[in-house]
Protein backbone atom coordinates (compact mmCIF):
# COMPACT_ATOMS: atom_id res chain seq x y z
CA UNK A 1 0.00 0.00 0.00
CA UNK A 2 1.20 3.66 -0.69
CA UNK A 3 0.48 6.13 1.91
CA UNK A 4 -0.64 9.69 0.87
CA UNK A 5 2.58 11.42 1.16
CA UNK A 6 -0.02 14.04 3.27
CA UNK A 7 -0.85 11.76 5.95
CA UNK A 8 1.13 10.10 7.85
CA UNK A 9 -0.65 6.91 10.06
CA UNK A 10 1.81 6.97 13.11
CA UNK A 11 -0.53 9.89 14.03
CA UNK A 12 -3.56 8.15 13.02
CA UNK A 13 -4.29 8.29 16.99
CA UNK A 14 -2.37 11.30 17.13
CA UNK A 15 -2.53 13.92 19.54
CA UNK A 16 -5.55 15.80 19.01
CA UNK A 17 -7.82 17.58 21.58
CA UNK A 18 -10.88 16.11 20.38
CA UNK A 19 -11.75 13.08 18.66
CA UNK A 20 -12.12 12.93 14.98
CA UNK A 21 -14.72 12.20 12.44
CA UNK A 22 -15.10 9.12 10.87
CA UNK A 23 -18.16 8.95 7.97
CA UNK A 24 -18.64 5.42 6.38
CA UNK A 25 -19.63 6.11 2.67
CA UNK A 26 -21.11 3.74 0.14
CA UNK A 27 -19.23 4.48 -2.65
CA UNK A 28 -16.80 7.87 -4.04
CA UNK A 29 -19.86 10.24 -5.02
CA UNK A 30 -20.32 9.67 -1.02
CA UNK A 31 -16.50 9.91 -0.45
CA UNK A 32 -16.37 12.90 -2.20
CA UNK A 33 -19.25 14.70 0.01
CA UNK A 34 -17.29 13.21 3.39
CA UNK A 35 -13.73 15.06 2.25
CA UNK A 36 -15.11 18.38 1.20
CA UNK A 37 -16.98 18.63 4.07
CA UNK A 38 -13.81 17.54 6.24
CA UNK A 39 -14.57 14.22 7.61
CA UNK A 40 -10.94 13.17 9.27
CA UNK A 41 -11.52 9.69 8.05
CA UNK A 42 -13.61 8.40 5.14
CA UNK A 43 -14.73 4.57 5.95
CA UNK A 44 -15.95 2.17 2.95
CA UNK A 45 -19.20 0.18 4.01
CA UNK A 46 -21.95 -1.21 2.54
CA UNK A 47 -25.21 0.00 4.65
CA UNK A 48 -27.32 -3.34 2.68
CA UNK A 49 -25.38 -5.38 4.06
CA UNK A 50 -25.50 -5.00 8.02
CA UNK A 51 -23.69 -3.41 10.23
CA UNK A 52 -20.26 -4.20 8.64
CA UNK A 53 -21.15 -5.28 5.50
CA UNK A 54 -17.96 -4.87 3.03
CA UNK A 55 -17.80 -3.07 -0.15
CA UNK A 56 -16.11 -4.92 -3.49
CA UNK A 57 -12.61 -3.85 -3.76
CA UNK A 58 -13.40 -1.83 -7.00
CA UNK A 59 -15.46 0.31 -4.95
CA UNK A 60 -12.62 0.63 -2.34
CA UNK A 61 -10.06 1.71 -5.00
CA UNK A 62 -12.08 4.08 -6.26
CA UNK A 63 -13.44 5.95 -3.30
CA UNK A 64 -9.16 5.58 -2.09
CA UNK A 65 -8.75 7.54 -5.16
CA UNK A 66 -11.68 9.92 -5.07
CA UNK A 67 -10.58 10.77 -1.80
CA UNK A 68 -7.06 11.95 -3.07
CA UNK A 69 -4.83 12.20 0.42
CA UNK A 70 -7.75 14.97 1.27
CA UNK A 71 -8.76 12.13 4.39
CA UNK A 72 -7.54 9.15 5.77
CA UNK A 73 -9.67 5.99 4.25
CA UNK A 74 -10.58 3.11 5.73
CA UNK A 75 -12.33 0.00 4.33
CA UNK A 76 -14.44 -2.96 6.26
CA UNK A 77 -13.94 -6.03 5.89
CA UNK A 78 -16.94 -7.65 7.14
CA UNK A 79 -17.44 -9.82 9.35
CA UNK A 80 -15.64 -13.34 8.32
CA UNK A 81 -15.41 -17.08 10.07
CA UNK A 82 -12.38 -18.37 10.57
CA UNK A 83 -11.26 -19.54 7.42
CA UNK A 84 -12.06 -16.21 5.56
CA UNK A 85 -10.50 -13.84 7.91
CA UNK A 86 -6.93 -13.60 6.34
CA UNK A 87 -7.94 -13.84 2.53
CA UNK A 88 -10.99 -10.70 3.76
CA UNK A 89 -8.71 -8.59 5.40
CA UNK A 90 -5.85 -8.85 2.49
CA UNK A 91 -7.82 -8.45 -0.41
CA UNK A 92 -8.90 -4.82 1.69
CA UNK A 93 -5.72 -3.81 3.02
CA UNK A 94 -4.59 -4.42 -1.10
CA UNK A 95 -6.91 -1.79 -2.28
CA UNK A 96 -4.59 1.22 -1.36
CA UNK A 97 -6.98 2.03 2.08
CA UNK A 98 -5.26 3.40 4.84
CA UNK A 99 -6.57 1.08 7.53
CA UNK A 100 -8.92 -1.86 7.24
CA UNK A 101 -11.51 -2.45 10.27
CA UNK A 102 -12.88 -6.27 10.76
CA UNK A 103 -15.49 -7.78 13.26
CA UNK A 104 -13.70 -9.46 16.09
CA UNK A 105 -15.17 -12.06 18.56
CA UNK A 106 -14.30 -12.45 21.96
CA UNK A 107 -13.84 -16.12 21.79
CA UNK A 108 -11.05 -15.27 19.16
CA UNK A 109 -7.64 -17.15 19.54
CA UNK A 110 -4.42 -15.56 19.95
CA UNK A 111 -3.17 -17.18 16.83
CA UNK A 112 -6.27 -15.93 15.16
CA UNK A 113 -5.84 -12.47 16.05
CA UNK A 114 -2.09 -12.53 15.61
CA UNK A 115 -3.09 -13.54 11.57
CA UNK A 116 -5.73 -11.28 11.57
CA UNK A 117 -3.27 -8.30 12.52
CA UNK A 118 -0.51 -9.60 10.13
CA UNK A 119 -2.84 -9.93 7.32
CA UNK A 120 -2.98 -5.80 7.65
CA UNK A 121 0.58 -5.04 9.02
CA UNK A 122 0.38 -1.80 11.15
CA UNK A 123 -3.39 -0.92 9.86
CA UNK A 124 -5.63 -3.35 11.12
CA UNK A 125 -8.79 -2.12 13.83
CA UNK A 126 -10.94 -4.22 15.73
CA UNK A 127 -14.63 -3.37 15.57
CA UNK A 128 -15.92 -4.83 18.40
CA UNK A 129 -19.98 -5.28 18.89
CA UNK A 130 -21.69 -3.50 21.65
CA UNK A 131 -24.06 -6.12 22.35
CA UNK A 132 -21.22 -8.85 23.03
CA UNK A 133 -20.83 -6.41 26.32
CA UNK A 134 -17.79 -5.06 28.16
CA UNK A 135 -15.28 -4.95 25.35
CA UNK A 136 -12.47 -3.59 27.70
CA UNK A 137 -11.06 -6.56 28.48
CA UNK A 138 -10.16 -8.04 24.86
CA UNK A 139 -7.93 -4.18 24.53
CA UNK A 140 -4.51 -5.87 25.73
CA UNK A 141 -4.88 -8.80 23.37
CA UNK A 142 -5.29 -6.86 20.45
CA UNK A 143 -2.42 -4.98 21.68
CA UNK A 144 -0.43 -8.21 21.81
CA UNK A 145 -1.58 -8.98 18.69
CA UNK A 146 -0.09 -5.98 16.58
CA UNK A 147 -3.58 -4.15 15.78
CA UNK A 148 -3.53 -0.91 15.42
CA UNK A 149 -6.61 0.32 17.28
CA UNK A 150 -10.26 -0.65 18.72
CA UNK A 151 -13.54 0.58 18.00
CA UNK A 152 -16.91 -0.34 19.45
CA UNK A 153 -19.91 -0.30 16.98
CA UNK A 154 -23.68 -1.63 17.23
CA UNK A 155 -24.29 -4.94 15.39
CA UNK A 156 -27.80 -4.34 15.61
CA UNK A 157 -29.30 -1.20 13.53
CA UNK A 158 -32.68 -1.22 15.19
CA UNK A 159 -32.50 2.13 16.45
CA UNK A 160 -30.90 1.74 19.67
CA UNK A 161 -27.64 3.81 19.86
CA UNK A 162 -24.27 3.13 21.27
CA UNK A 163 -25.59 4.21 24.38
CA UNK A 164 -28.28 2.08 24.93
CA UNK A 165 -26.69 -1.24 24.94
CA UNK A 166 -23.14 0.47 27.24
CA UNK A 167 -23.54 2.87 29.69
CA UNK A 168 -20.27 6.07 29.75
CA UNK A 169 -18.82 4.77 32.28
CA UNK A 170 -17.98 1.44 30.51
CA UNK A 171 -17.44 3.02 26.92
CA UNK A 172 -14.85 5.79 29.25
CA UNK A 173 -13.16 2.83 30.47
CA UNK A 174 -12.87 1.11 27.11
CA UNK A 175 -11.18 4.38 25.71
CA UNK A 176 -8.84 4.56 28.52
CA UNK A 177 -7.71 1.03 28.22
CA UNK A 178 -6.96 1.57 24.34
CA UNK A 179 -5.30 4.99 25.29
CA UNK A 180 -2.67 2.67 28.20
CA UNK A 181 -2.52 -0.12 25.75
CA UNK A 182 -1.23 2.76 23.00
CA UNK A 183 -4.34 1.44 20.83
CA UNK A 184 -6.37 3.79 18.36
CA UNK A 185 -9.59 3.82 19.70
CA UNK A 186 -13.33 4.58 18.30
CA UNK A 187 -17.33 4.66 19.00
CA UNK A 188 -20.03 4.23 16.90
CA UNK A 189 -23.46 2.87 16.54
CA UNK A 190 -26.20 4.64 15.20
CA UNK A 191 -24.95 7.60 16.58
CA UNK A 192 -26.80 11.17 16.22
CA UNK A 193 -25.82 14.45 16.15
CA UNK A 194 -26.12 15.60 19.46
CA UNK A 195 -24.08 12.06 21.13
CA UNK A 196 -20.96 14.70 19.62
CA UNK A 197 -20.52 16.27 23.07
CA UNK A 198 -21.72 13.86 25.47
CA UNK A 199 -18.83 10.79 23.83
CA UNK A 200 -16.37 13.69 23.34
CA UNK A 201 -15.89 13.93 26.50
CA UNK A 202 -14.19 10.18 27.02
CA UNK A 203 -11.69 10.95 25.27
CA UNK A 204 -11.94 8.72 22.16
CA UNK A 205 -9.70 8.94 18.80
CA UNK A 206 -12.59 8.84 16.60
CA UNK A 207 -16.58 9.12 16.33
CA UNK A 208 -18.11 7.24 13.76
CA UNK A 209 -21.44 8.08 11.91
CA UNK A 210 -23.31 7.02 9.01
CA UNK A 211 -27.33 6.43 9.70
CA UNK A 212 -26.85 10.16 11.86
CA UNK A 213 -25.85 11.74 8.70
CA UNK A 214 -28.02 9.97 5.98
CA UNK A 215 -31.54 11.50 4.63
CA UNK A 216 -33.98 10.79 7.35
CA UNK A 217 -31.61 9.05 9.46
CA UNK A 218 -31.77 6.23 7.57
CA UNK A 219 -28.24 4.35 7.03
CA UNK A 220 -29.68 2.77 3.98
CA UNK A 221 -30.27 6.19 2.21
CA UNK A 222 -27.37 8.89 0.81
CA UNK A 223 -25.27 10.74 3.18
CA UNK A 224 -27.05 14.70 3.73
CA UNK A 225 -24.22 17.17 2.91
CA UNK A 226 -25.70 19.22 5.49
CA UNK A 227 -25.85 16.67 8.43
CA UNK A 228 -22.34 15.66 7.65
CA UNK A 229 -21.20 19.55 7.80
CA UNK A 230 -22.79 19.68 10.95
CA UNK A 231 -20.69 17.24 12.50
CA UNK A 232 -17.67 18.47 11.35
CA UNK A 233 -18.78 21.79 12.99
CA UNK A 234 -19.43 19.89 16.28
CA UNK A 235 -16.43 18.42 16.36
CA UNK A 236 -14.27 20.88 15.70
CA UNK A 237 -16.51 22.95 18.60
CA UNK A 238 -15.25 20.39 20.85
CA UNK A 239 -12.06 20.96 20.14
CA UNK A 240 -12.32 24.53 20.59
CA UNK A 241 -13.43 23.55 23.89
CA UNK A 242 -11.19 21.28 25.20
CA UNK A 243 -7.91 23.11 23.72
CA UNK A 244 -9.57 26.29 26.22
């Protein structure tokens, strides 16, 4: 893979007051929209196919190179078994993304996880479902492993947000075991507009949004150009607010 000579991922965590903005798009007309309006990090899903549903790798190259260095990208990989998890998590990190996100399981083995990670060298994220429970305590495996960060999502899109399957305190001491583990570490699920402040404020790397930001609310439509500018506004605001 070829890294935007712009970006550079050793501060994909980085050392920013605020967390970042992460906007999974279905394809590069929807990458497009995310960069202009500033997202940090443009993420390649497929909203018809779940809650990590992958995109074709044609569709990842192109929204790489719609994107143009203007964003980091990111692709999913879905959500394999055993036997696919290497061959899904190659054929995305071959694309040209910047970092490839995969469903974990907590029953996963060592080995598995140490193939998983390899498969992705340096750019591989857990997403980790919110209904599974507490995921603090797989943080120092992955770690082990050689992944590069951790994010929570929702497998279920049903409505219920992040919030309503983990209470703060729990998702606060998920981000602060990434953050002493030196893992990258995001929320999501079915997140909305005003969740900006109130997750801000644990100290995540990144916020992740797509239903929050679609026509409607509804993950399965286009992304609104003015919901997404809206979040970029709100995060930078809590930037502004913590750099005070």
């Amino acid at each position: 893979m070829s890294v935007p000579r712009s970006l550079d991922l050793r501060s994909f965590g980085g050392d920013a007051p605020a967390p970042r903005l992460l906007v999974s798009v279905r394809d590069a007309e929807e990458a497009d929209l995310a960069a202009r309006a500033g997202a940090d990090l443009v993420d390649g899903k497929d909203p018809d196919r779940g809650a990590l549903g992958a995109l074709a790798p044609d569709t990842v190259r192109a929204i790489v190179a719609r994107v143009d260095a203007r964003a980091l990208t990111s692709a999913v990989a879905g959500e394999p078994d055993r036997a696919a998890l290497v061959p899904a998590i190659a054929a995305m990190a071959a694309t040209g993304v910047d970092v490839v996100k995969v469903a974990v399981r907590a029953d996963a083995s060592a080995d598995d996880l140490a193939r998983a990670a390899a498969a992705a060298s340096g750019r591989l994220i857990a997403v980790l479902f919110a209904e599974a429970g507490d995921a603090t305590g797989l943080v120092p495996a992955l770690r082990r492993a050689g992944f590069l960060g951790a994010m929570i999502d929702t497998a279920g899109k049903d409505g219920r947000r992040l919030t309503d399957h983990l209470p703060l305190p729990v998702l606060a001491a998920f981000t602060r075991a990434c953050r002493g583990h030196g893992l990258v570490s995001g929320l999501a699920g079915s997140l909305a507009l005003p969740d900006i402040a109130v997750l801000a404020a644990l100290g995540p790397d990144y916020l992740g949004f797509r239903g929050g930001l679609c026509a409607s609310g509804n993950r399965r439509q286009g992304l609104d150009p003015v919901r997404v500018a809206e979040a970029v506004r709100l995060i930078r605001a809590s930037a502004r607010r913590d750099a005070a």
